[in-house]
Every structure is written in structure tokens, then in C-alpha cells.
Protein backbone atom coordinates (compact mmCIF):
# COMPACT_ATOMS: atom_id res chain seq x y z
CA UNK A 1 -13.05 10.75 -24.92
CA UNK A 2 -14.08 9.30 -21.32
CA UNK A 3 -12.21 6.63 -20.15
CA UNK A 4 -13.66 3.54 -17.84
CA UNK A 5 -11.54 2.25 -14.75
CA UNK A 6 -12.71 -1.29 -13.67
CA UNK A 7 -12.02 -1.66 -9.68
CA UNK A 8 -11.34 -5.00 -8.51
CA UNK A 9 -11.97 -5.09 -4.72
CA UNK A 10 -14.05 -1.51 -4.28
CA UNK A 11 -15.08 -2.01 -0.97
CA UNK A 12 -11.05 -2.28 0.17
CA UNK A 13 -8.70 0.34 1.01
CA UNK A 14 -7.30 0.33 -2.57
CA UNK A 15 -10.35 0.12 -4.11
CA UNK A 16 -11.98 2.50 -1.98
CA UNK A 17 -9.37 5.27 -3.04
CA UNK A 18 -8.59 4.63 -6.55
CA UNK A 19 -12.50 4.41 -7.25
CA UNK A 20 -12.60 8.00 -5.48
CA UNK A 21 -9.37 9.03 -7.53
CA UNK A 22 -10.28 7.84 -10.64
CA UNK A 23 -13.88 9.55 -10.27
CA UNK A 24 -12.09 12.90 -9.34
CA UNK A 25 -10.01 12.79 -12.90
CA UNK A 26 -13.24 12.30 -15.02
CA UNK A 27 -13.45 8.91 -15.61
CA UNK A 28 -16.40 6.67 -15.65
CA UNK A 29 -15.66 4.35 -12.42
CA UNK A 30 -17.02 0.38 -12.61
CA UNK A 31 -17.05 -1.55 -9.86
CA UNK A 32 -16.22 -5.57 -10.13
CA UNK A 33 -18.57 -7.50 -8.04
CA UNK A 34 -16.76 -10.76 -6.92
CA UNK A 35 -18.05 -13.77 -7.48
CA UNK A 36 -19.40 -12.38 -11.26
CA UNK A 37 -17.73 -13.23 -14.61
CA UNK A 38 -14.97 -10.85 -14.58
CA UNK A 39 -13.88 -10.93 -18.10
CA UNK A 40 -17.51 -9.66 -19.06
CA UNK A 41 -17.16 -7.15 -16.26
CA UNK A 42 -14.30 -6.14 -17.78
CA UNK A 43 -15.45 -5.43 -21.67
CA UNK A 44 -15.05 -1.69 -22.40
CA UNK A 45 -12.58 -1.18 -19.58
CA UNK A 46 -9.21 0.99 -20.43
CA UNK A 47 -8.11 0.23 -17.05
CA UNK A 48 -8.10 -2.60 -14.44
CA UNK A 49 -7.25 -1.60 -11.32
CA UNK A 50 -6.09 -5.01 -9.23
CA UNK A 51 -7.69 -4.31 -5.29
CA UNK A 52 -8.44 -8.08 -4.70
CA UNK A 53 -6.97 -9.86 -2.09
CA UNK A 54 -8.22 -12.89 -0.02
CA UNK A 55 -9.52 -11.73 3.44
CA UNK A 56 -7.70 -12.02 6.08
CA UNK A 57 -4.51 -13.68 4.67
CA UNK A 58 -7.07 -16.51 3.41
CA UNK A 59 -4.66 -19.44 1.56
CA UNK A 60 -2.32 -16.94 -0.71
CA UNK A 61 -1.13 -20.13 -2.25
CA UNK A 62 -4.11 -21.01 -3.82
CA UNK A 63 -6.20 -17.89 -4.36
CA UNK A 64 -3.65 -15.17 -5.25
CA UNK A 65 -3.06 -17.68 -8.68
CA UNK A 66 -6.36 -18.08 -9.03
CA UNK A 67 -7.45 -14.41 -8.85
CA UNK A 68 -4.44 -13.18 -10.70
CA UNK A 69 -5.11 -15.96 -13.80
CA UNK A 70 -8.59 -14.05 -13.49
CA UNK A 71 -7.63 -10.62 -14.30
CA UNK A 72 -4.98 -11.66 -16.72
CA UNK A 73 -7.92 -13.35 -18.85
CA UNK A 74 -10.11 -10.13 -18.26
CA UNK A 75 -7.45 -7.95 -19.44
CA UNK A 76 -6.61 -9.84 -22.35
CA UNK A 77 -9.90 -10.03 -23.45
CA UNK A 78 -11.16 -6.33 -23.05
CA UNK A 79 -7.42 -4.89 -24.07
CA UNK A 80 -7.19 -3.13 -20.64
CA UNK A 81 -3.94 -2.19 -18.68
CA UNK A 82 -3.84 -3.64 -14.96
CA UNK A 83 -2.64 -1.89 -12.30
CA UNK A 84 -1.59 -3.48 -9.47
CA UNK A 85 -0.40 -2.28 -5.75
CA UNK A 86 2.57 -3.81 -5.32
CA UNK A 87 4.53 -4.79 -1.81
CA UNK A 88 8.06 -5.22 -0.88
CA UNK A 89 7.74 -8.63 0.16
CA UNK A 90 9.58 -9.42 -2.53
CA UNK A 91 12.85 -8.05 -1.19
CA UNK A 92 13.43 -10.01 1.68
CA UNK A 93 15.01 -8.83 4.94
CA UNK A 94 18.12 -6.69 2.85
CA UNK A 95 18.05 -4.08 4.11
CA UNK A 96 18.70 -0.67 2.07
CA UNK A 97 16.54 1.47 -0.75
CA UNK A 98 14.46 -0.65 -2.47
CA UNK A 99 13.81 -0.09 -6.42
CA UNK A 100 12.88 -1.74 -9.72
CA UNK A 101 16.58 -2.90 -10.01
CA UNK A 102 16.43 -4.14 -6.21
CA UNK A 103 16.42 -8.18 -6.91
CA UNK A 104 13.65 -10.44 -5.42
CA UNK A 105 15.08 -11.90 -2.96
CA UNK A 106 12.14 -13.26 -0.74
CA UNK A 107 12.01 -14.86 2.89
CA UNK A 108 8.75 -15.94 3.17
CA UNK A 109 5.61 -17.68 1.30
CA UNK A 110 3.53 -14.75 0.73
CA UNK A 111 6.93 -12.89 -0.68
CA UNK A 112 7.55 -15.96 -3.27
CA UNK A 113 3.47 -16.01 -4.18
CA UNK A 114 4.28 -12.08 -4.97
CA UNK A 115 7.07 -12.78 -7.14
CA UNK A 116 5.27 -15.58 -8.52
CA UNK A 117 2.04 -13.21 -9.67
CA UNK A 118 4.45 -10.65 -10.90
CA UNK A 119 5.88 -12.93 -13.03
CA UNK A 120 2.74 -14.38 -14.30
CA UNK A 121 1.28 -10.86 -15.42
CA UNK A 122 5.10 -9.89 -17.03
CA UNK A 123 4.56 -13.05 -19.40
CA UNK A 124 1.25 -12.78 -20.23
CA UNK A 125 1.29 -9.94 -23.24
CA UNK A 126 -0.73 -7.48 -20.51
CA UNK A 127 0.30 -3.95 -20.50
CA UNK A 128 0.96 -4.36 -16.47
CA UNK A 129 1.89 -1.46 -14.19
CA UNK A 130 3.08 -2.48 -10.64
CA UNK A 131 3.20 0.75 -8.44
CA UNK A 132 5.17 -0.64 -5.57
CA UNK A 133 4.23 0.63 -1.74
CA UNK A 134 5.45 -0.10 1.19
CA UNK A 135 3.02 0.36 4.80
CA UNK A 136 -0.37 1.32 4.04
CA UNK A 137 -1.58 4.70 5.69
CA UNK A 138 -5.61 4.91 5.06
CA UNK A 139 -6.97 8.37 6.16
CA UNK A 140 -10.44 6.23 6.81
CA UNK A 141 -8.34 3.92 8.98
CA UNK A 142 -9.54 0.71 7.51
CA UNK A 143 -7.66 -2.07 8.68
CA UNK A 144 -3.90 -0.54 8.28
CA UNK A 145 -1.23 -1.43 10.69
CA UNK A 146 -0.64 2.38 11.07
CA UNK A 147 -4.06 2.73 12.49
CA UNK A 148 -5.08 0.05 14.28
CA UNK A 149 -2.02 -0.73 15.79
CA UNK A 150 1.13 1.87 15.69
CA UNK A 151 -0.74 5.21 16.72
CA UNK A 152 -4.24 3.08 17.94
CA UNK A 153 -3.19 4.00 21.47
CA UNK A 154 -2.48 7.90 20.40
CA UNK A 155 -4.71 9.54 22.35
CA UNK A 156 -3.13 8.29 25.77
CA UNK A 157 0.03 9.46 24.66
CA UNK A 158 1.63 5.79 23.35
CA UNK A 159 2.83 4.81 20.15
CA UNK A 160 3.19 0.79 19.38
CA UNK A 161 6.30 -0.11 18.26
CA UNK A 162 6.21 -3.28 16.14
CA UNK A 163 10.18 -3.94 15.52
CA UNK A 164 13.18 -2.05 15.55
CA UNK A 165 12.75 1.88 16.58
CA UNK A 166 15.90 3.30 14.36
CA UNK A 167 14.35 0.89 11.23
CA UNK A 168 13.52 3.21 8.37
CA UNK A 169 9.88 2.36 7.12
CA UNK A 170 8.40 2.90 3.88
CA UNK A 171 4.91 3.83 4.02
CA UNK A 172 2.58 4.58 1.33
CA UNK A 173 -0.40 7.18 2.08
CA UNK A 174 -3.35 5.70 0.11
CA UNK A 175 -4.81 8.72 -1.57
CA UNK A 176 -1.48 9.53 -2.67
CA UNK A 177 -1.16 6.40 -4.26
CA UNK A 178 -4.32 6.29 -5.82
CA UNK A 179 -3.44 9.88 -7.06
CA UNK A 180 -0.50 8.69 -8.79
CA UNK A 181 -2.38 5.69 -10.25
CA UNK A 182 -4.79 7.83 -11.94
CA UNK A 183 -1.41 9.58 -13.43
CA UNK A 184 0.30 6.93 -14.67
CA UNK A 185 -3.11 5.26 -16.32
CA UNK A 186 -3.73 8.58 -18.30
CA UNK A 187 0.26 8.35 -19.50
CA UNK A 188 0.14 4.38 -20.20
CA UNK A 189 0.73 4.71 -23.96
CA UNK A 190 4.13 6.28 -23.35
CA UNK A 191 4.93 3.09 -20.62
CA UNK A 192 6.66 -0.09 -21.41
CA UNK A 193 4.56 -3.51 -21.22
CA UNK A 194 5.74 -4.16 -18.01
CA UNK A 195 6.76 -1.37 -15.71
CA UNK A 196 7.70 -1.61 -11.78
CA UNK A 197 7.74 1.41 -10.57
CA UNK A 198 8.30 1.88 -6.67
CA UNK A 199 6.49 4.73 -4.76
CA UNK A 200 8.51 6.74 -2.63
CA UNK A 201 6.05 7.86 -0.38
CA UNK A 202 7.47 8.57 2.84
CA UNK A 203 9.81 7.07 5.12
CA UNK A 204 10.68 7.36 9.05
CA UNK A 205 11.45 5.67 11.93
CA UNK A 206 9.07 4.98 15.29
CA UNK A 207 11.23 7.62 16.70
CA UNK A 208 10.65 10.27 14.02
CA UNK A 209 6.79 9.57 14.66
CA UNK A 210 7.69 9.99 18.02
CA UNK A 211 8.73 13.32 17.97
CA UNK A 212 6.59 14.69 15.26
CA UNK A 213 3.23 12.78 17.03
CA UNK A 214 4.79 15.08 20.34
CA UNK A 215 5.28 17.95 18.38
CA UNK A 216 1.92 18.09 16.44
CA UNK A 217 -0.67 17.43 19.98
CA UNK A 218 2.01 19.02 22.31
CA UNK A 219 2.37 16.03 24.64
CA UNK A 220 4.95 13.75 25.20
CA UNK A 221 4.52 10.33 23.41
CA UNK A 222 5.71 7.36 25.14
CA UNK A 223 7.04 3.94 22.50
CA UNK A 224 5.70 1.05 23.69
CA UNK A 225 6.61 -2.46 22.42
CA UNK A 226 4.31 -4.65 20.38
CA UNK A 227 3.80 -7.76 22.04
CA UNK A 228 4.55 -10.40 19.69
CA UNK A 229 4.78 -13.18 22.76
CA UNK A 230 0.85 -12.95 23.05
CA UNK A 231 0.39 -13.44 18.73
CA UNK A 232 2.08 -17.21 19.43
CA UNK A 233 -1.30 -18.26 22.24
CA UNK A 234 -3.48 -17.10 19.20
CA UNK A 235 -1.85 -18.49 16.42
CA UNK A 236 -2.76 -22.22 16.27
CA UNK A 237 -6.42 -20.72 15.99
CA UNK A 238 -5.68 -17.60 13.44
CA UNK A 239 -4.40 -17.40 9.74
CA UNK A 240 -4.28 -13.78 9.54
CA UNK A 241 -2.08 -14.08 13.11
CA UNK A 242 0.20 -16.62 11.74
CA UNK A 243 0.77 -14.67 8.35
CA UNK A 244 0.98 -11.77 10.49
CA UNK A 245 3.55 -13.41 12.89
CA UNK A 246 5.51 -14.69 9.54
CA UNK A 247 5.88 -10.49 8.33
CA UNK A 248 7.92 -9.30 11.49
CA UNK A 249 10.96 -9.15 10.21
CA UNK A 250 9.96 -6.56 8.06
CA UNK A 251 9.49 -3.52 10.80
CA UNK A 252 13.49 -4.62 11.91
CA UNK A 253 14.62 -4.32 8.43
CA UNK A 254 15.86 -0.73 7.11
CA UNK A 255 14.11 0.19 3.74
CA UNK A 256 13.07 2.74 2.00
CA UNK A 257 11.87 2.90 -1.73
CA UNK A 258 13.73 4.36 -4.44
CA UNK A 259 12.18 7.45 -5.57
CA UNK A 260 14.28 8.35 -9.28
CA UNK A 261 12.05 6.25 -11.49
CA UNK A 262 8.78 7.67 -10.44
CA UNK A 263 9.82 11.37 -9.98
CA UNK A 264 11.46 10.49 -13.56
CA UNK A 265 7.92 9.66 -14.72
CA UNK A 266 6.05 11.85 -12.74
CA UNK A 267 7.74 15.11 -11.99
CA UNK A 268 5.27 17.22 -11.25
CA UNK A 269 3.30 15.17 -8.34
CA UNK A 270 2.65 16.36 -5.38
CA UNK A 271 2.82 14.32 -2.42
CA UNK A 272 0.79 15.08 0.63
CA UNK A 273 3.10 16.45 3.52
CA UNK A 274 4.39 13.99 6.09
CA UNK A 275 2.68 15.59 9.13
CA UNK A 276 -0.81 15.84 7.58
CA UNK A 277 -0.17 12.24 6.89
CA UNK A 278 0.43 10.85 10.22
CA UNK A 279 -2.13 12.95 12.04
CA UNK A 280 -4.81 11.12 9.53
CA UNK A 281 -4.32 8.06 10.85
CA UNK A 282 -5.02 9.11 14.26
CA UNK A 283 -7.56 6.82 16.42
CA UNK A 284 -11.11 9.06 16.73
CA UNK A 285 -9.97 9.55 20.95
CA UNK A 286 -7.58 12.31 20.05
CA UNK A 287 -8.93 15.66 20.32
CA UNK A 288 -8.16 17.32 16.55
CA UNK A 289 -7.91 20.26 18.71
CA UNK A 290 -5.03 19.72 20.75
CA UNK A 291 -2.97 19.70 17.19
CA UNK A 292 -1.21 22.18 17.35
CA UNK A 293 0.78 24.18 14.14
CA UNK A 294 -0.31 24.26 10.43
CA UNK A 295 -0.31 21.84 7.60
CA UNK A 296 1.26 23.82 5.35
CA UNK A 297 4.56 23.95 8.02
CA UNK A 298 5.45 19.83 7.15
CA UNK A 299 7.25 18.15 9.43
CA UNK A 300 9.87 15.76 7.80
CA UNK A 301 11.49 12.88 9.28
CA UNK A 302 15.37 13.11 9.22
């Protein structure tokens, strides 16, 4: 029988890949439009899939609550599971591999509201399935800090550094993600009512994208610094650059995420290779043709 995926945010990177995802493993896709009763959006849904956030770092204390009491009473009411992308905001600046054993420990408002909205789904009788990422990479480079700012500069041989250039990063490649959604959504009767499960993506340091980004177009690749001086002129007049200002501690704080419980749960994934991954989040000035090498030859950071 077909199942039906509700997206919550479709025109986001989440909900712009999961949609695509879910479509690809034969199920009937639904898109949420905000603003519209979502509990009778949500009738006949097997799945929920949580994309909504408020734009540009709009007030998390008061609309993350509101949006996640939203999808709780949706869910609820149509019997659907929720999936939701989680973050490691929750951990705080410790660093170290991350898991669903890893206590949340967070430094900052946005990390409490997470735990906060976690908690709210775990009590609320809601068959709830966090998959946990850590840096966004979005082939369609919409809006990710890979993108716009770590490689944005690519194709005149610089890479932004935003922190500490030995820091381990965990980074999540969004089809990949949305791949693995799909999985666990078609194995939900088998998963617990609440289940945090932490996607291992890939991790590496600005240095390892250094010398694969020199590798892969055959140029040297010069790390420049972020600079965070100029984010403190534009923050009296910018939310998103105050929020923004508030995550830095993350890109000088080692982390990766821990990888047993999802290969435990889904051993036979396949992850898209590191290299592939970096060179699609490229800015449109580099010339695809000065890559040099083959795909199926992965690069992997040390």
C-alpha cells in the first residue's frame, strides 16, 4: 500500500530534499502550506516530516514552541510519525563524538529551545524520530554555511575559515540525509517511540578541505579567516547576525557524531563519497572542468 509523507517547510533545504527523497521511494508526497490548518493538512499522513523553521533566526523563543505544539497536535490527530532534523546545539562546546548517550549540555538560547522541543515531542505519546546532523551541505547551495560562506570564494583559490582550522566538523550532506529519512520512515514499526539517532555523515577539518579542494581543481587553496570583527557593526541591526554571532563557538569545538546507532539500524546505506560532496557545494565561478580525478576514487579526510 502507498504511503503519504506530509512536508512541513517544502520550499527549505530539508523540505526540498526529503520531498524529492520521499517521491523517489514511491510515496505520495504532500506539501504543508504555512499559514493553513495543519492538523487537517495532516489527516491521512503516515509521515510528518518537521522542515519548519522561522526565517532568518526569527524569535526561536516564541515560534519554535509554537510550531512544534503545532505538529505535535497534527500528529496526534492523523496517527503520523514526525521526523525531525535534529542539531547539535544541544551539546554545548564539549568537545568529542557526539551520540544519543552524549548529554545536553547547552551554551546558548537556541541550544536550550532545542532541548526544550525535544523534550516536548518525547512526552507527547508521538512516535518521534530525531535524525541528528551536524553542518548542512545542500548540493543546490541554498543558504548553507558551506556554500555561501566556507568554499563561496572557491573559485579564486580561498577557502573561509570560520573557527579553529584543526576543529573536526560534522557535516551532514542533505540528500544523504533525506535518503536515510526515507529509510528509517519505511522501518518505523520496528523503532522505539522516541528514537535519537545521530547521522554520521562526514567529518573534517578546514585543512582536510584544504587539501582535498587543492587536490580535486589542481590549484593551491589559500585559508582565509572569517571576519567575525565586521558581524559586531551589523549586529545591533540583524537577528540572523546576532544568532549567527551567538553559534561561533561551534566551528572551535571538536565534534564529530557517533556513527554505531545508525549503521546499527541501517547497515546497508550508502553514503555519498566525501569528495563528490564537497565539490557540490562549489560557488557556480569554478570551472567543473578544472576537477580533476574521478568520483568513484573518494577522497577521505584523515
Amino acid at each position: 500500500m502507498k504511503q503519504t509523507v506530509l512536508i512541513l517547510g517544502g520550499t527549505g533545504k530539508i523540505g526540498k530534499h526529503a520531498a524529492e527523497a520521499f517521491w523517489n521511494a514511491g510515496w505520495t508526497v504532500r506539501h504543508y502550506t504555512r499559514g493553513t490548518d495543519m492538523t487537517s493538512a495532516a489527516q491521512g499522513a503516515d509521515v510528518i516530516v518537521n522542515g519548519l523553521n522561522p526565517p532568518k533566526y526569527n524569535n526561536w523563543a516564541k515560534n519554535i514552541p509554537a510550531i512544534t505544539k503545532q505538529v505535535i497536535a497534527a500528529a496526534q490527530s492523523s496517527g503520523a510519525t514526525v521526523i525531525i532534523p535534529g542539531n547539535v546545539y544541544n551539546f554545548g562546546d564539549n568537545a568529542g563524538v557526539w551520540d544519543e548517550t552524549t548529554p545536553h549540555r547547552p551554551v546558548t538560547e537556541k541550544g536550550q529551545i532545542r532541548v526544550d522541543m525535544e523534550a516536548a515531542y518525547h512526552a507527547s505519546g508521538v512516535q518521534t524520530i530525531i535524525l541528528r546532523a551536524g553542518h548542512f551541505i545542500d548540493p543546490n547551495r541554498d543558504g548553507d554555511v558551506y556554500s555561501m560562506l566556507t568554499v563561496a570564494k572557491a573559485g579564486s583559490g580561498k577557502i573561509t575559515s570560520l573557527g579553529d582550522v584543526n576543529a573536526q566538523q560534522a557535516h551532514a550532506y542533505l540528500p544523504d540525509w533525506a535518503r536515510a529519512a526515507v529509510m528509517l520512515a519505511e522501518m518505523r514499526s520496528d523503532l522505539a517511540h522516541f528514537e535519537d539517532i545521530p547521522f554520521p555523515g562526514h567529518a573534517f577539518t578546514v585543512n582536510d578541505l584544504q587539501r582535498i579542494l587543492s587536490d580535486a581543481l589542481s590549484r593551491p587553496m589559500k585559508i582565509t579567516t572569517f571576519p567575525w570583527w565586521a558581524t559586531a557593526f551589523m549586529a545591533p541591526f540583524s537577528e540572523m547576525i546576532r544568532e549567527f554571532r551567538k553559534m561561533r563557538y561551534l566551528s572551535d569545538t571538536s565534534h564529530t557524531l557517533g556513527s554505531a546507532k545508525f549503521n546499527r539500524l541501517l547497515p546497508d546505506f550508502q553514503a555519498t563519497d566525501l569528495r563528490t560532496v564537497l565539490l557540490s557545494g562549489l560557488a557556480p565561478d569554478v570551472d567543473p572542468n578544472e576537477v580533476v580525478g574521478t568520483s568513484n576514487q573518494p577522497i577521505v579526510a584523515e
